[in-house]
N, C-alpha and C. Protein backbone atom coordinates (compact mmCIF):
# COMPACT_ATOMS: atom_id res chain seq x y z
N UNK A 1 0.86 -1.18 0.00
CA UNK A 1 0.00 0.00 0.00
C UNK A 1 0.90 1.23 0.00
N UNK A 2 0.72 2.69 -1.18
CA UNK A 2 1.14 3.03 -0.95
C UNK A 2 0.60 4.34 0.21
N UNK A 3 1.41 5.26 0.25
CA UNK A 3 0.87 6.29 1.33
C UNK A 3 -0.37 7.06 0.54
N UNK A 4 -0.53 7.21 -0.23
CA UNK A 4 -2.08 8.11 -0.70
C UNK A 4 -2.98 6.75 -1.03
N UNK A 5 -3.08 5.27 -1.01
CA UNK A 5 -3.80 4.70 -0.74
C UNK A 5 -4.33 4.26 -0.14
N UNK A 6 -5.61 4.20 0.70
CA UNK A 6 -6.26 4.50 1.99
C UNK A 6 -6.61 2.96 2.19
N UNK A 7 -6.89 2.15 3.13
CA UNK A 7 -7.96 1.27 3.71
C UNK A 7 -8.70 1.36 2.66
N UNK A 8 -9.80 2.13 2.96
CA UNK A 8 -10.82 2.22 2.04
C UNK A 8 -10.58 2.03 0.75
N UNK A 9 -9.95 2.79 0.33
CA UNK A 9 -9.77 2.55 -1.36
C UNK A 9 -9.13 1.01 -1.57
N UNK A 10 -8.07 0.70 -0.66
CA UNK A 10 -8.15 -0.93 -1.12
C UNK A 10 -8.82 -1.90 -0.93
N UNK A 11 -9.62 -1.42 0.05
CA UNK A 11 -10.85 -3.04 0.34
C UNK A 11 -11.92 -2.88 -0.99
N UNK A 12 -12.16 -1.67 -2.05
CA UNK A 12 -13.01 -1.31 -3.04
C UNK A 12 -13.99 -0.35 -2.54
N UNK A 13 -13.34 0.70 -1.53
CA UNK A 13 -14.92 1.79 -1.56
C UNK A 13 -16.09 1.30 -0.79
N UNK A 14 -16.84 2.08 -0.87
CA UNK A 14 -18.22 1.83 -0.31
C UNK A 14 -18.75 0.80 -0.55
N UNK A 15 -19.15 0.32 -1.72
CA UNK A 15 -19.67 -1.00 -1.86
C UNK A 15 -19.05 -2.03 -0.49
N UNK A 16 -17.99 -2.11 -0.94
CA UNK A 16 -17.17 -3.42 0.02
C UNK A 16 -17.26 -2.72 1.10
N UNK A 17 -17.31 -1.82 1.94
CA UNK A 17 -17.80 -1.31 3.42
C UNK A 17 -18.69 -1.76 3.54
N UNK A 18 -19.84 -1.30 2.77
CA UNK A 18 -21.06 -1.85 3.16
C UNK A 18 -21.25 -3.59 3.30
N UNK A 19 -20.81 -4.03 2.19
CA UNK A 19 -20.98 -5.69 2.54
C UNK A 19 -19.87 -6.26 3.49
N UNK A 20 -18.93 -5.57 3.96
CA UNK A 20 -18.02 -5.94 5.02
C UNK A 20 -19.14 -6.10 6.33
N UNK A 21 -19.60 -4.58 6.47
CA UNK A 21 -21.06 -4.31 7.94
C UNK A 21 -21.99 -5.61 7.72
N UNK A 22 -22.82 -5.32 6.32
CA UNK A 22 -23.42 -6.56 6.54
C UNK A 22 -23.06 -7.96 6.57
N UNK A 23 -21.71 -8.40 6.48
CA UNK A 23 -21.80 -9.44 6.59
C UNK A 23 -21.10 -9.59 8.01
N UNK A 24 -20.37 -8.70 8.39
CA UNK A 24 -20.08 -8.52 10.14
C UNK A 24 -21.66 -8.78 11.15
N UNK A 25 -22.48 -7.96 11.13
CA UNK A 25 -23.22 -8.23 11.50
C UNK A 25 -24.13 -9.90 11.21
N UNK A 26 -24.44 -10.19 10.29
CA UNK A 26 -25.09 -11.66 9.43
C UNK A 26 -24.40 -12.35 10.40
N UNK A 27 -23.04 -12.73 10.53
CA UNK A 27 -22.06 -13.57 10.63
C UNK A 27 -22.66 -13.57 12.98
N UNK A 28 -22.46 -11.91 13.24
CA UNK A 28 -23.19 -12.00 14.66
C UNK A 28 -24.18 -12.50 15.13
N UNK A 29 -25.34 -12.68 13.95
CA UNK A 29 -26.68 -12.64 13.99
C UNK A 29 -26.68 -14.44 14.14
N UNK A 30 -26.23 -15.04 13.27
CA UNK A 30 -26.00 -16.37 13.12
C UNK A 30 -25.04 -17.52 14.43
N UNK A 31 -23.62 -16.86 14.37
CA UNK A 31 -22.98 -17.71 14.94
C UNK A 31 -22.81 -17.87 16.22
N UNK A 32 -23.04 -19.06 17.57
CA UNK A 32 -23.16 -19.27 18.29
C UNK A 32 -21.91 -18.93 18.81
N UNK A 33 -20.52 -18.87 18.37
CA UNK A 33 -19.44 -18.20 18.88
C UNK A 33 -19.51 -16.85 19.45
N UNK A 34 -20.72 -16.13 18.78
CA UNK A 34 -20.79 -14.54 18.99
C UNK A 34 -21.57 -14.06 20.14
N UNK A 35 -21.96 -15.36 20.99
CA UNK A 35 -23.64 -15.22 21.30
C UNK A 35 -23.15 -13.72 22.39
N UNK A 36 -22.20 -13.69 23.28
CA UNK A 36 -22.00 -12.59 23.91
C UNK A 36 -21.98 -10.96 23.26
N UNK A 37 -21.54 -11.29 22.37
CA UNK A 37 -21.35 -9.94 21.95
C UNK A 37 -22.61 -9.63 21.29
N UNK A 38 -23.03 -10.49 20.46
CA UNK A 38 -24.96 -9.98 20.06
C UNK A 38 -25.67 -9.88 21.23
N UNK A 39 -25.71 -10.78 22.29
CA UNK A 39 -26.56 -10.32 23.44
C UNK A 39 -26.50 -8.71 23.28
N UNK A 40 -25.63 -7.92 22.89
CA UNK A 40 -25.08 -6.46 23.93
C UNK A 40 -26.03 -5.38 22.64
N UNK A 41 -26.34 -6.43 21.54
CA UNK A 41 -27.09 -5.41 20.81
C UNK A 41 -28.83 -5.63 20.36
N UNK A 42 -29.45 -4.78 20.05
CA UNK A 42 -31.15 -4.98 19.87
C UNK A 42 -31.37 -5.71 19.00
N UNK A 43 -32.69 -6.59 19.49
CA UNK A 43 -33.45 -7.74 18.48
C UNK A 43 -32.81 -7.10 17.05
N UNK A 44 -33.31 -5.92 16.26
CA UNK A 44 -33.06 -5.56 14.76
C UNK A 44 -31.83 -4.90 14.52
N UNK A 45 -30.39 -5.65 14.11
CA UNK A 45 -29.30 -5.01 13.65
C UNK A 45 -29.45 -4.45 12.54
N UNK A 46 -30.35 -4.42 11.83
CA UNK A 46 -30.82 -3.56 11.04
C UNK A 46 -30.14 -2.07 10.81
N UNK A 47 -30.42 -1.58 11.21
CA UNK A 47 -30.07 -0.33 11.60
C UNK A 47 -28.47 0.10 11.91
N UNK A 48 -28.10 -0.91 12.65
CA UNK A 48 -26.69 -0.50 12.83
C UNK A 48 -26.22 -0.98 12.03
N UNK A 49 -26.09 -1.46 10.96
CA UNK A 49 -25.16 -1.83 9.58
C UNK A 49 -24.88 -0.60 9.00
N UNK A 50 -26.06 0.56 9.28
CA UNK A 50 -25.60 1.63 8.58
C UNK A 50 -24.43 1.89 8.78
N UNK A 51 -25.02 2.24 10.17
CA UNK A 51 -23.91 3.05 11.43
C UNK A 51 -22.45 2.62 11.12
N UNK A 52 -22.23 1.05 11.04
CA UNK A 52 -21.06 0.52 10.96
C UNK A 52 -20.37 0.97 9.75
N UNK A 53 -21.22 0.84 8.35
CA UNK A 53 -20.49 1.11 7.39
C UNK A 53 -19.87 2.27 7.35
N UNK A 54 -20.84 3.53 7.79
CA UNK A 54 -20.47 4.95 7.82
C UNK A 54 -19.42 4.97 8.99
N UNK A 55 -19.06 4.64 10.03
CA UNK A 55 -17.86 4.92 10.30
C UNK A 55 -16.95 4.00 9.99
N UNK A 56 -17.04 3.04 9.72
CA UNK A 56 -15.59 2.45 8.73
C UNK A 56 -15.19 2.90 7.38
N UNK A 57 -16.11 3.55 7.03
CA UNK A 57 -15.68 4.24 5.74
C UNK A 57 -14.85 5.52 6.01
N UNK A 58 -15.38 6.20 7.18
CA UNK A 58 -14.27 7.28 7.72
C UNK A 58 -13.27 6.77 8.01
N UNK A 59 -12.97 5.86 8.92
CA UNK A 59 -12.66 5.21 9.56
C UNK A 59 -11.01 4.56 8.83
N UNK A 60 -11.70 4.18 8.06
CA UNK A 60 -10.76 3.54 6.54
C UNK A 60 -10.37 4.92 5.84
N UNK A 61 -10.54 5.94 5.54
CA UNK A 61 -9.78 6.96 5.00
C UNK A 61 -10.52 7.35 3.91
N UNK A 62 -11.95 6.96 3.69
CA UNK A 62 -13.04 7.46 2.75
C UNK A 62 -13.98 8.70 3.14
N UNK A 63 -14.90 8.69 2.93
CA UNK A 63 -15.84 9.79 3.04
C UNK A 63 -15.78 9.67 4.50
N UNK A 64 -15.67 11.12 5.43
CA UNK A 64 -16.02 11.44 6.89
C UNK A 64 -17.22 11.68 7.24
N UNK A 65 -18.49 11.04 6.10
CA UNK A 65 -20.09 12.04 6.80
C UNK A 65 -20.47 11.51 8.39
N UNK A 66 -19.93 10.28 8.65
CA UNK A 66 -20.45 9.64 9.74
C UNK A 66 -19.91 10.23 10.56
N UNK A 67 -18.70 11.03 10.69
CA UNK A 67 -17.86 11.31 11.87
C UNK A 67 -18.52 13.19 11.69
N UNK A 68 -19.13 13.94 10.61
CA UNK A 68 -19.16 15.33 10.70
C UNK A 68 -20.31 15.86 10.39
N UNK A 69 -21.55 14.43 10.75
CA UNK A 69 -22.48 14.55 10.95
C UNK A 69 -23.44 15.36 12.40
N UNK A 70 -24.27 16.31 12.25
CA UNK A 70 -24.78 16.66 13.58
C UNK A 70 -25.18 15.75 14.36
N UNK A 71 -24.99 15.72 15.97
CA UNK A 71 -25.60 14.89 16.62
C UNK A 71 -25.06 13.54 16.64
N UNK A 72 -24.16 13.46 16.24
CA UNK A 72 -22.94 12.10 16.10
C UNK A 72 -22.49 11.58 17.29
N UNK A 73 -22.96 10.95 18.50
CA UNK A 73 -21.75 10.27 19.88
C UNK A 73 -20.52 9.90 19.48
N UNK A 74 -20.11 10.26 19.87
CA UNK A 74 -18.84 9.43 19.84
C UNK A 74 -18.59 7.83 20.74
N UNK A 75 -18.20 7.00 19.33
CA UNK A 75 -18.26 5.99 19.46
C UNK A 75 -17.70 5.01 20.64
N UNK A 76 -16.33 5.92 21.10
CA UNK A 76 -16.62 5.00 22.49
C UNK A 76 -17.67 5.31 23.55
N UNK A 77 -17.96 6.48 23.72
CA UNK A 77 -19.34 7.02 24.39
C UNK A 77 -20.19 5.92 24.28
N UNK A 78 -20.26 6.02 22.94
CA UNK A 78 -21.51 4.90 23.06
C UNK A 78 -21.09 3.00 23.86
N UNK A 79 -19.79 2.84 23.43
CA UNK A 79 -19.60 1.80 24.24
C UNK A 79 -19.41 1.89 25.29
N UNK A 80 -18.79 2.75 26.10
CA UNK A 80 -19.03 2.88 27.19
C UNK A 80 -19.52 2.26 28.84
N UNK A 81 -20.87 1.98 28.32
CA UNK A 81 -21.82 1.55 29.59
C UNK A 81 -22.26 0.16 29.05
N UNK A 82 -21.35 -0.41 28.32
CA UNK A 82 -21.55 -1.50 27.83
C UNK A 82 -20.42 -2.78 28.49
N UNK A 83 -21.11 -3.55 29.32
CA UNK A 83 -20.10 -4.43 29.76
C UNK A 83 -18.78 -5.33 28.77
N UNK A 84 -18.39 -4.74 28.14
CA UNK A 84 -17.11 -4.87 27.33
C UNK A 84 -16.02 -5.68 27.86
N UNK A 85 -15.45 -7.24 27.84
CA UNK A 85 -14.14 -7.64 28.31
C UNK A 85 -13.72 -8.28 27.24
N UNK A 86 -13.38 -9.27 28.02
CA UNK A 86 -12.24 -10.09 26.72
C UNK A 86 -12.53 -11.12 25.99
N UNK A 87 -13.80 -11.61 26.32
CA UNK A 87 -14.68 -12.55 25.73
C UNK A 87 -15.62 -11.74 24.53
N UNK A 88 -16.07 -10.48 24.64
CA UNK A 88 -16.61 -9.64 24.04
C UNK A 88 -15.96 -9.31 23.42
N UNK A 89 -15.06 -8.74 23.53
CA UNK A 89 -13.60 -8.07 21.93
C UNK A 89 -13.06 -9.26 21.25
N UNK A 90 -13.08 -10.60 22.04
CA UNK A 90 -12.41 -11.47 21.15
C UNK A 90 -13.98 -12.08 19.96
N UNK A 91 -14.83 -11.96 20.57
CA UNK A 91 -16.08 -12.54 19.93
C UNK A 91 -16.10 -11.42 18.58
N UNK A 92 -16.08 -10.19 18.84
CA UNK A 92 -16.16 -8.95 17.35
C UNK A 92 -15.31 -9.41 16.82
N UNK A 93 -13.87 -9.82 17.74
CA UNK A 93 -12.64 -9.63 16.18
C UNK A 93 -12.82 -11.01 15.66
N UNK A 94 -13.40 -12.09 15.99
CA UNK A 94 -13.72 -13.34 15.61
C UNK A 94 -15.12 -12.82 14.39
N UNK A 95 -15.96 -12.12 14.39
CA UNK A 95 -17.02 -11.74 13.44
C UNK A 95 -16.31 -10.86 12.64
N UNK A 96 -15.55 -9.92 12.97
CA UNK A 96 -14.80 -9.30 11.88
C UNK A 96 -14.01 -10.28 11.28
N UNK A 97 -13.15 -10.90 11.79
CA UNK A 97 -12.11 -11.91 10.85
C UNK A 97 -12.66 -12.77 9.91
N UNK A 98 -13.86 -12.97 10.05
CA UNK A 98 -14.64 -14.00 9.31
C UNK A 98 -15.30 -13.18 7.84
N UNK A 99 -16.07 -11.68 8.67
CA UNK A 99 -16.46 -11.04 7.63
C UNK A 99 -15.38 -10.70 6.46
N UNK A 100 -14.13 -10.38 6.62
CA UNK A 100 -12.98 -9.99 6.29
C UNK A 100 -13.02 -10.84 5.32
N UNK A 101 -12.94 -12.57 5.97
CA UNK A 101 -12.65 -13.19 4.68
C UNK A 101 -13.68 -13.82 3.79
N UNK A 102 -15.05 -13.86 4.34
CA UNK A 102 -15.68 -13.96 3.39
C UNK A 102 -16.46 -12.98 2.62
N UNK A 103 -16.26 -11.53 2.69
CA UNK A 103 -16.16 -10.82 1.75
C UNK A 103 -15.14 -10.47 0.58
N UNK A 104 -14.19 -11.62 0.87
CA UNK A 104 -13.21 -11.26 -0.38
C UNK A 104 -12.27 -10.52 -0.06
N UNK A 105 -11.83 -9.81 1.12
CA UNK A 105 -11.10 -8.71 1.39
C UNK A 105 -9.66 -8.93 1.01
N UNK A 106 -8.42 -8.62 0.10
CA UNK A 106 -7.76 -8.98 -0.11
C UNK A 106 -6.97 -8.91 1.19
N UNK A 107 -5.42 -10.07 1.21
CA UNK A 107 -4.30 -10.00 1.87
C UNK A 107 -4.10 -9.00 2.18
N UNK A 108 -3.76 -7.82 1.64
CA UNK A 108 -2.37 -6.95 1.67
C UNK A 108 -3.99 -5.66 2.48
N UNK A 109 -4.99 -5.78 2.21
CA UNK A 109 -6.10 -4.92 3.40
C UNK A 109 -6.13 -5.59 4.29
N UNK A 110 -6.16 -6.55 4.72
CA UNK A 110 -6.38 -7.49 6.33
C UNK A 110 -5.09 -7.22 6.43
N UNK A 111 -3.85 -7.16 6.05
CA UNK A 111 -2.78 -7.26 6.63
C UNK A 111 -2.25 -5.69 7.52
N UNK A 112 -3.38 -5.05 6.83
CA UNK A 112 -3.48 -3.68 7.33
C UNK A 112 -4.94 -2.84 8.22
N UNK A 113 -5.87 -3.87 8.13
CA UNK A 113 -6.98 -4.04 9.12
C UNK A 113 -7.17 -4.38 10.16
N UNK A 114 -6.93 -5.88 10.33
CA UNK A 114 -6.72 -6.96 11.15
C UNK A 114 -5.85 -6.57 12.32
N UNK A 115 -4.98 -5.51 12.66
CA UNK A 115 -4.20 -4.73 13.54
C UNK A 115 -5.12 -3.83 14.56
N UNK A 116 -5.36 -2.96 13.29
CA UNK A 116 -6.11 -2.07 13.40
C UNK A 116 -7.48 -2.42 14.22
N UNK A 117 -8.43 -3.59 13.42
CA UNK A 117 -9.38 -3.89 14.43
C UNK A 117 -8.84 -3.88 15.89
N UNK A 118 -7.77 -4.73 16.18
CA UNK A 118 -7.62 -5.49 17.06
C UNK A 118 -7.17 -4.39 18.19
N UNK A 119 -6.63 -3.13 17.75
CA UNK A 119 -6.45 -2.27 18.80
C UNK A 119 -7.96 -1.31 18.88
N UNK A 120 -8.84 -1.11 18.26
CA UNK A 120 -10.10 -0.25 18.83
C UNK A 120 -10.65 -1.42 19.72
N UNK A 121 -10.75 -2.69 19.09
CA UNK A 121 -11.59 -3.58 19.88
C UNK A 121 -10.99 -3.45 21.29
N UNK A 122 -9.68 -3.88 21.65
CA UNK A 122 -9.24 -3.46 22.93
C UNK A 122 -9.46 -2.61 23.89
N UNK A 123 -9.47 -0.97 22.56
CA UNK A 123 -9.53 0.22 23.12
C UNK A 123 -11.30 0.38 23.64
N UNK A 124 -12.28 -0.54 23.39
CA UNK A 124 -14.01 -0.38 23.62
C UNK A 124 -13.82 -1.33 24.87
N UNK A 125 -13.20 -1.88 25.40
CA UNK A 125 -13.15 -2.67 26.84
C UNK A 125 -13.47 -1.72 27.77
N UNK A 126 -14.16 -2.28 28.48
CA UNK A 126 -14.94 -1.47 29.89
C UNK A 126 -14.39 -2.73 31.26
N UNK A 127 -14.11 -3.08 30.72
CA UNK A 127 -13.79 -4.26 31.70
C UNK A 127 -12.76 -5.41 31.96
């Protein structure tokens, strides 16, 4: 990767954000490995697929609307009051790692993701 090529632009843009969220989430919704960390969210993930895509797309070095939007929490805020440990961060980066690869995400983006998850997930621990 070079330096003006972002996350984003190598996983393919928005499209692939978006089916990264949805299949992060799908993959929560489904697998009995996750059951802790879906407990922590509402019957309809619906809704937060948005959420997810729009800040990983900032997030990743694409469009910022999610982050310079009015009325935006900030995202650890929102985790926060959420019983968060190590069974819980390992359960996301286990639904991310999966989404990762069965969306196609190439090597050389996980090799530059897969870090990255692994230190916010840490950094959302409450516990």
């Amino acid at each position: 990767m070079d330096a003006q090529t972002t996350p984003y632009d190598l996983i393919g843009g928005a499209p692939a954000v978006r089916r990264l969220a949805e299949r992060f989430y799908a993959i929560m919704a489904e697998a009995p490995e996750a059951a802790a960390v879906r407990a922590m969210h509402g019957d309809d993930l619906g809704p937060i697929v948005g959420k997810l895509a729009g800040f990983l797309s900032g997030w990743m070095g694409g469009p910022r609307d999610y982050f310079t939007r009015e009325g935006r929490p900030c995202i650890m805020s929102l985790h926060r009051a959420l019983p968060i440990g190590a069974r819980e961060r390992d359960e996301w980066l286990w639904c991310m790692q999966r989404a990762l690869a069965e969306t196609e995400v190439s090597a050389e983006a996980r090799a530059v993701l897969e870090p990255a998850f692994a230190r916010v997930a840490e950094a959302m621990r409450t516990r």
